[in-house]
C-alpha atoms as a PDB file:
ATOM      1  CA  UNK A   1       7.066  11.971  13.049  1.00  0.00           C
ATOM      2  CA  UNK A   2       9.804  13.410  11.108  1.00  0.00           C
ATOM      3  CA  UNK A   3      10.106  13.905   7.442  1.00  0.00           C
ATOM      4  CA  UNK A   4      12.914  12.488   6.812  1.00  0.00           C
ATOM      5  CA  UNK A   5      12.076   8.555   8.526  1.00  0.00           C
ATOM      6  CA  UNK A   6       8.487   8.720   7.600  1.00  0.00           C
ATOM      7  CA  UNK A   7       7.710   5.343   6.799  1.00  0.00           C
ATOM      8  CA  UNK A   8      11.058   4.170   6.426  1.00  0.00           C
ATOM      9  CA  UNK A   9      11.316   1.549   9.449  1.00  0.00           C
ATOM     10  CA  UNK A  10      10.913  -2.152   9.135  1.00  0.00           C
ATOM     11  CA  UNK A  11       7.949  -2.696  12.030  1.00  0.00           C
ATOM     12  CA  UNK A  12       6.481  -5.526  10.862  1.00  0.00           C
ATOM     13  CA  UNK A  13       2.918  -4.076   8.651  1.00  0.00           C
ATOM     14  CA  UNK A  14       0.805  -5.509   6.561  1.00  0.00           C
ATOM     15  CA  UNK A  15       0.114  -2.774   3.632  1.00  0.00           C
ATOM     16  CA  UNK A  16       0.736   0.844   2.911  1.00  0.00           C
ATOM     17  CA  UNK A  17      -1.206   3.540   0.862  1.00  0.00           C
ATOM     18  CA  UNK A  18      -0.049   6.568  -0.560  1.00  0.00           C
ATOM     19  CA  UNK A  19      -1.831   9.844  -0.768  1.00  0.00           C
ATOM     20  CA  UNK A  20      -0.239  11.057  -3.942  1.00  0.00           C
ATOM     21  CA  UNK A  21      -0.411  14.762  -4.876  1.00  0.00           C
ATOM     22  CA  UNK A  22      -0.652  16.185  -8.126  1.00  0.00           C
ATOM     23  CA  UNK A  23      -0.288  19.484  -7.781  1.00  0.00           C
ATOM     24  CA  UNK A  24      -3.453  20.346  -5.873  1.00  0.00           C
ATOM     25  CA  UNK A  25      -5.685  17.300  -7.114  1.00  0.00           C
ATOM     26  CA  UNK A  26      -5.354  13.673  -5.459  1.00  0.00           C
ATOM     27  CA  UNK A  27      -4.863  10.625  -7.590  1.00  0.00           C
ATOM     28  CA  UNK A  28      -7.306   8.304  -7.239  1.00  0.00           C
ATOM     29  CA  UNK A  29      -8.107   4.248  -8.634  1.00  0.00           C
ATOM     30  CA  UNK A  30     -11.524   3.319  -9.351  1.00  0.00           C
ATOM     31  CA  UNK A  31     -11.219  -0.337  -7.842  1.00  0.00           C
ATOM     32  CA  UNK A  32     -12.439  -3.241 -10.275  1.00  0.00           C
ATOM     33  CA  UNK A  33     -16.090  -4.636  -9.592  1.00  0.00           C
ATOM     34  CA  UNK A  34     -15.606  -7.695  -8.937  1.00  0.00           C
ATOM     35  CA  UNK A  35     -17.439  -9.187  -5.582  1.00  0.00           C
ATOM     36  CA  UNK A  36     -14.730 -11.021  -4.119  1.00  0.00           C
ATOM     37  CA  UNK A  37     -12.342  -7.743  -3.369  1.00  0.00           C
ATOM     38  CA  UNK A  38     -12.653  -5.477  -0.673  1.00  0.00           C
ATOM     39  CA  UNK A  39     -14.633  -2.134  -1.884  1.00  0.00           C
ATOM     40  CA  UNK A  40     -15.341  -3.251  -5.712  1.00  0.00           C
ATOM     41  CA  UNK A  41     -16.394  -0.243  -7.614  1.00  0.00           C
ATOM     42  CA  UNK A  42     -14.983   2.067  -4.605  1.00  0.00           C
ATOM     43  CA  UNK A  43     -12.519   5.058  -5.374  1.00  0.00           C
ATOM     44  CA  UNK A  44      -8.982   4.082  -3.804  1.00  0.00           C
ATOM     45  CA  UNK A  45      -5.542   5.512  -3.227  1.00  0.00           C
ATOM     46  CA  UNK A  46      -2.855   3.568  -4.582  1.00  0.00           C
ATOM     47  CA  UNK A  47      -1.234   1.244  -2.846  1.00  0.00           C
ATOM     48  CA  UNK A  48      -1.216  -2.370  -1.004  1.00  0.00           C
ATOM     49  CA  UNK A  49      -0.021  -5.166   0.346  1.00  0.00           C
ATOM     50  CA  UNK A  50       3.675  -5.614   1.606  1.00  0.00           C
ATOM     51  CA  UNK A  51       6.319  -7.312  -0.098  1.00  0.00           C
ATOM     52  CA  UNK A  52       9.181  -9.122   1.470  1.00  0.00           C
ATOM     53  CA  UNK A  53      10.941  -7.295   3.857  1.00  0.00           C
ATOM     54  CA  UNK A  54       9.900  -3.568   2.299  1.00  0.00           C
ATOM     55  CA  UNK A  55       9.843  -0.426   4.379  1.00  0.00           C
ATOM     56  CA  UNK A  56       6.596   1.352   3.975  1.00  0.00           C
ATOM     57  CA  UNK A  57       7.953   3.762   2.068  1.00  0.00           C
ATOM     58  CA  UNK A  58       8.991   1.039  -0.009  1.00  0.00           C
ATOM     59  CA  UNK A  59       5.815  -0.632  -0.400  1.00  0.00           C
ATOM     60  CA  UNK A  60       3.690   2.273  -0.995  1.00  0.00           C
ATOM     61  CA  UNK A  61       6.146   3.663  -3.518  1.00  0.00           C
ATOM     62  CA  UNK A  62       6.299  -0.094  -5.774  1.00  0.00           C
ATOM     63  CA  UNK A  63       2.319  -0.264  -5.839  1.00  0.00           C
ATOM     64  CA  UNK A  64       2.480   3.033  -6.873  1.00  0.00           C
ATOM     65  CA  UNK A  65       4.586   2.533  -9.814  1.00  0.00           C
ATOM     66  CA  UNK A  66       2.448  -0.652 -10.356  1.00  0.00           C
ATOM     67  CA  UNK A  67      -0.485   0.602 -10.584  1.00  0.00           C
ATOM     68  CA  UNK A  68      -0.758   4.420 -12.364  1.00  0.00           C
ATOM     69  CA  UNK A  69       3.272   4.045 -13.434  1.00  0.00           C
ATOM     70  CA  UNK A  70       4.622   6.773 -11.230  1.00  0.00           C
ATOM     71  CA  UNK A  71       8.189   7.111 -10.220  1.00  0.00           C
ATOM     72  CA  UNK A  72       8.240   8.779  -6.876  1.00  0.00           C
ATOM     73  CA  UNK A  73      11.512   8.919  -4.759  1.00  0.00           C
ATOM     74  CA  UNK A  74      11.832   6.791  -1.554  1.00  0.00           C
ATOM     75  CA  UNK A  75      12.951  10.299   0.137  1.00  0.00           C
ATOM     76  CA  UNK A  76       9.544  12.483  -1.447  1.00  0.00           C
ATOM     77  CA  UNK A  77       6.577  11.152   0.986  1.00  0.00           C
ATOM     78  CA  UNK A  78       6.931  13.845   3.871  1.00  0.00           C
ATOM     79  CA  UNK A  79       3.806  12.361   6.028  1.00  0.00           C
ATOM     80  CA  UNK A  80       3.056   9.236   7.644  1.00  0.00           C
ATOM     81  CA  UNK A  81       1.182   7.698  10.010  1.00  0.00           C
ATOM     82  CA  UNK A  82       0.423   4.077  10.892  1.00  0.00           C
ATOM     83  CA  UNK A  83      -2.831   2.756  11.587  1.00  0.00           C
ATOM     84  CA  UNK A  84      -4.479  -0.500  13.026  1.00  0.00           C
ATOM     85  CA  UNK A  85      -7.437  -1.912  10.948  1.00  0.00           C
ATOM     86  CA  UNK A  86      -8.629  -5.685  12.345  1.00  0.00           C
ATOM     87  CA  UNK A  87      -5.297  -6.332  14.241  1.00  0.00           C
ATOM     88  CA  UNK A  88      -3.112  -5.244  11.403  1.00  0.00           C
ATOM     89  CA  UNK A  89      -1.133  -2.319  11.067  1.00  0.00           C
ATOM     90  CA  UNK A  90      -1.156  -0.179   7.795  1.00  0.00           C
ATOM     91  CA  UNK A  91       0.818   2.862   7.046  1.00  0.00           C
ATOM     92  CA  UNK A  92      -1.020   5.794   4.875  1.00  0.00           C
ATOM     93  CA  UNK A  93       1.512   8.601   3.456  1.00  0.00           C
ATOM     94  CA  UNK A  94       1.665  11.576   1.550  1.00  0.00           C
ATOM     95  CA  UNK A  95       3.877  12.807  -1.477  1.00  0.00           C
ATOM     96  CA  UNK A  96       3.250  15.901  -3.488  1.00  0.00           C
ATOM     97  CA  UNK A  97       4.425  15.873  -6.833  1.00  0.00           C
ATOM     98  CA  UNK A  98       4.146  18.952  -9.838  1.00  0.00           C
ATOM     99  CA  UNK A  99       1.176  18.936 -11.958  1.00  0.00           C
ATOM    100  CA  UNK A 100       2.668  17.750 -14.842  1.00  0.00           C
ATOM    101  CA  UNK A 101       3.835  14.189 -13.222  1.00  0.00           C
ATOM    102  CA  UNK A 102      -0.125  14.470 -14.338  1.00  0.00           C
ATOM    103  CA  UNK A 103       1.553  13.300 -18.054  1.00  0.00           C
ATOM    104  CA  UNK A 104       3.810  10.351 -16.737  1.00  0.00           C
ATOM    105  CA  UNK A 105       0.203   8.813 -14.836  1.00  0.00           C
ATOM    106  CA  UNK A 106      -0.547   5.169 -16.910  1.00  0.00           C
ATOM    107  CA  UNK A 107      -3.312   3.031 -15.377  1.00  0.00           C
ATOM    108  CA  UNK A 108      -1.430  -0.427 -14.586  1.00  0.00           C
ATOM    109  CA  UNK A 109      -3.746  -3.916 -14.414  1.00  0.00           C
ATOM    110  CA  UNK A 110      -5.627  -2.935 -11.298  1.00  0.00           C
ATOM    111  CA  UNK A 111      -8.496  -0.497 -11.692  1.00  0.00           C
ATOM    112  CA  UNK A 112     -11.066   0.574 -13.673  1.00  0.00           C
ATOM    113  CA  UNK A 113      -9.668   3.555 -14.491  1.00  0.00           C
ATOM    114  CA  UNK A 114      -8.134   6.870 -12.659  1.00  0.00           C
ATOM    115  CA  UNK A 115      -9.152  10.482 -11.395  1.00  0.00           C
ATOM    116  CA  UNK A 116      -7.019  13.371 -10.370  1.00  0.00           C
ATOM    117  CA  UNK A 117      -9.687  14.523  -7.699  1.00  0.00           C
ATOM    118  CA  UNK A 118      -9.912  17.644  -5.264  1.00  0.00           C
ATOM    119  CA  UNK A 119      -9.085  16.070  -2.020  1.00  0.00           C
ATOM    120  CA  UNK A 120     -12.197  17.729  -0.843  1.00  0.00           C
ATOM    121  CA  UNK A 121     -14.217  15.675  -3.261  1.00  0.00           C
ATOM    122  CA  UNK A 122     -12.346  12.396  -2.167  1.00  0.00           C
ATOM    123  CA  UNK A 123     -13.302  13.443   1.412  1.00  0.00           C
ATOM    124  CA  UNK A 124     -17.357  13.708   0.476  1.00  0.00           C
ATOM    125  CA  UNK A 125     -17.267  10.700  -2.300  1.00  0.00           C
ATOM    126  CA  UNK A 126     -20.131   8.752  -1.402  1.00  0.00           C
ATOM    127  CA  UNK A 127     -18.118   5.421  -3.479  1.00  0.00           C
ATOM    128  CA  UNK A 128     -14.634   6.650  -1.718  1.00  0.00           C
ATOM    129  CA  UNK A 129     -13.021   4.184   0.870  1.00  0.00           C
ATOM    130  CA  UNK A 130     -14.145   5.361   4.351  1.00  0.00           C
ATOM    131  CA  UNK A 131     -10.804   4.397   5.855  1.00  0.00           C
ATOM    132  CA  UNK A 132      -8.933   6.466   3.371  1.00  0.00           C
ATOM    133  CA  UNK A 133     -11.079   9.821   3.590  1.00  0.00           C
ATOM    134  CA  UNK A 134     -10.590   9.739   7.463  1.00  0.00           C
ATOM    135  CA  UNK A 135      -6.951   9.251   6.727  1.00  0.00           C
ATOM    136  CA  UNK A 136      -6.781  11.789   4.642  1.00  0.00           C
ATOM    137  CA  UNK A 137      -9.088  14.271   6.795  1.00  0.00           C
ATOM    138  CA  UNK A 138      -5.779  13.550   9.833  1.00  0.00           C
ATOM    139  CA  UNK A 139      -3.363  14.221   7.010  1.00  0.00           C
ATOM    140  CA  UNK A 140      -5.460  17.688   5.773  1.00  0.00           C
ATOM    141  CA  UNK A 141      -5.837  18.652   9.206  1.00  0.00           C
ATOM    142  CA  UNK A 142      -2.064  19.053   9.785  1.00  0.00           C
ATOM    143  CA  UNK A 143      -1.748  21.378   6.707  1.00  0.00           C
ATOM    144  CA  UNK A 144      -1.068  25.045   7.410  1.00  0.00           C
ATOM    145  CA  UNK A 145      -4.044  27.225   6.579  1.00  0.00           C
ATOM    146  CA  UNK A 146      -2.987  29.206   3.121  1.00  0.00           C
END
């Protein structure tokens, strides 16, 4: 997929997550606890469901902003991939942004609270959102080694 279209068509999708970066730690959501959501009590990535007519750049980038108050530019996620889960497809991209967009994160009215974690800690989180951590592990294994 290229960098510059990830995300960015308008395939019909139901939802779209965003692996956001801050510097080297993930941002992650601690999902309410309530029993009639998906996952209560779960770590999540930001994101959800689509809006109107949004690309999934679009959508991923809004529930962002919604829910820990980050601005991220439509052209800054540089990975993306979609993915089927019961019959619907989903995209899951990646942005990295400087650690000090660490300052400008505000917990919105989803969530118990949120965690900048090491992705590798995301990956073994025994309350992390299986989905996500083998998302992220296809969006890891792409890096280049350091």
């Amino acid at each position: 997929m290229t960098v510059s279209r990830v995300g960015h068509d308008d395939r019909a999708f139901h939802g779209a997550k965003l692996a956001v970066f801050v510097g080297r730690r993930l941002a992650t959501l601690l999902r309410d606890d309530k029993p009639n959501i998906p996952w209560p009590g779960y770590w999540d990535l930001p994101g959800g469901g689509r809006e109107g007519t949004e690309t999934g750049v679009q959508c991923a980038v809004r529930e962002t902003h919604e829910e820990l108050g980050l601005i991220i530019p439509l052209d800054a996620p540089h990975w993306g991939r979609m993915y089927w889960r019961k019959g619907l497809p989903f995209w899951f991209l990646a942005v990295n942004l400087p650690a000090s967009a660490e300052a400008d994160i505000r917990l919105g009215d989803e969530g118990q609270g949120w965690k900048l974690m090491d992705p590798m800690e995301y990956m073994i989180h025994p309350k992390a959102i299986p989905p996500f951590q083998s998302r992220l592990a296809d969006y890891l294994a792409g890096l280049p080694s350091e």
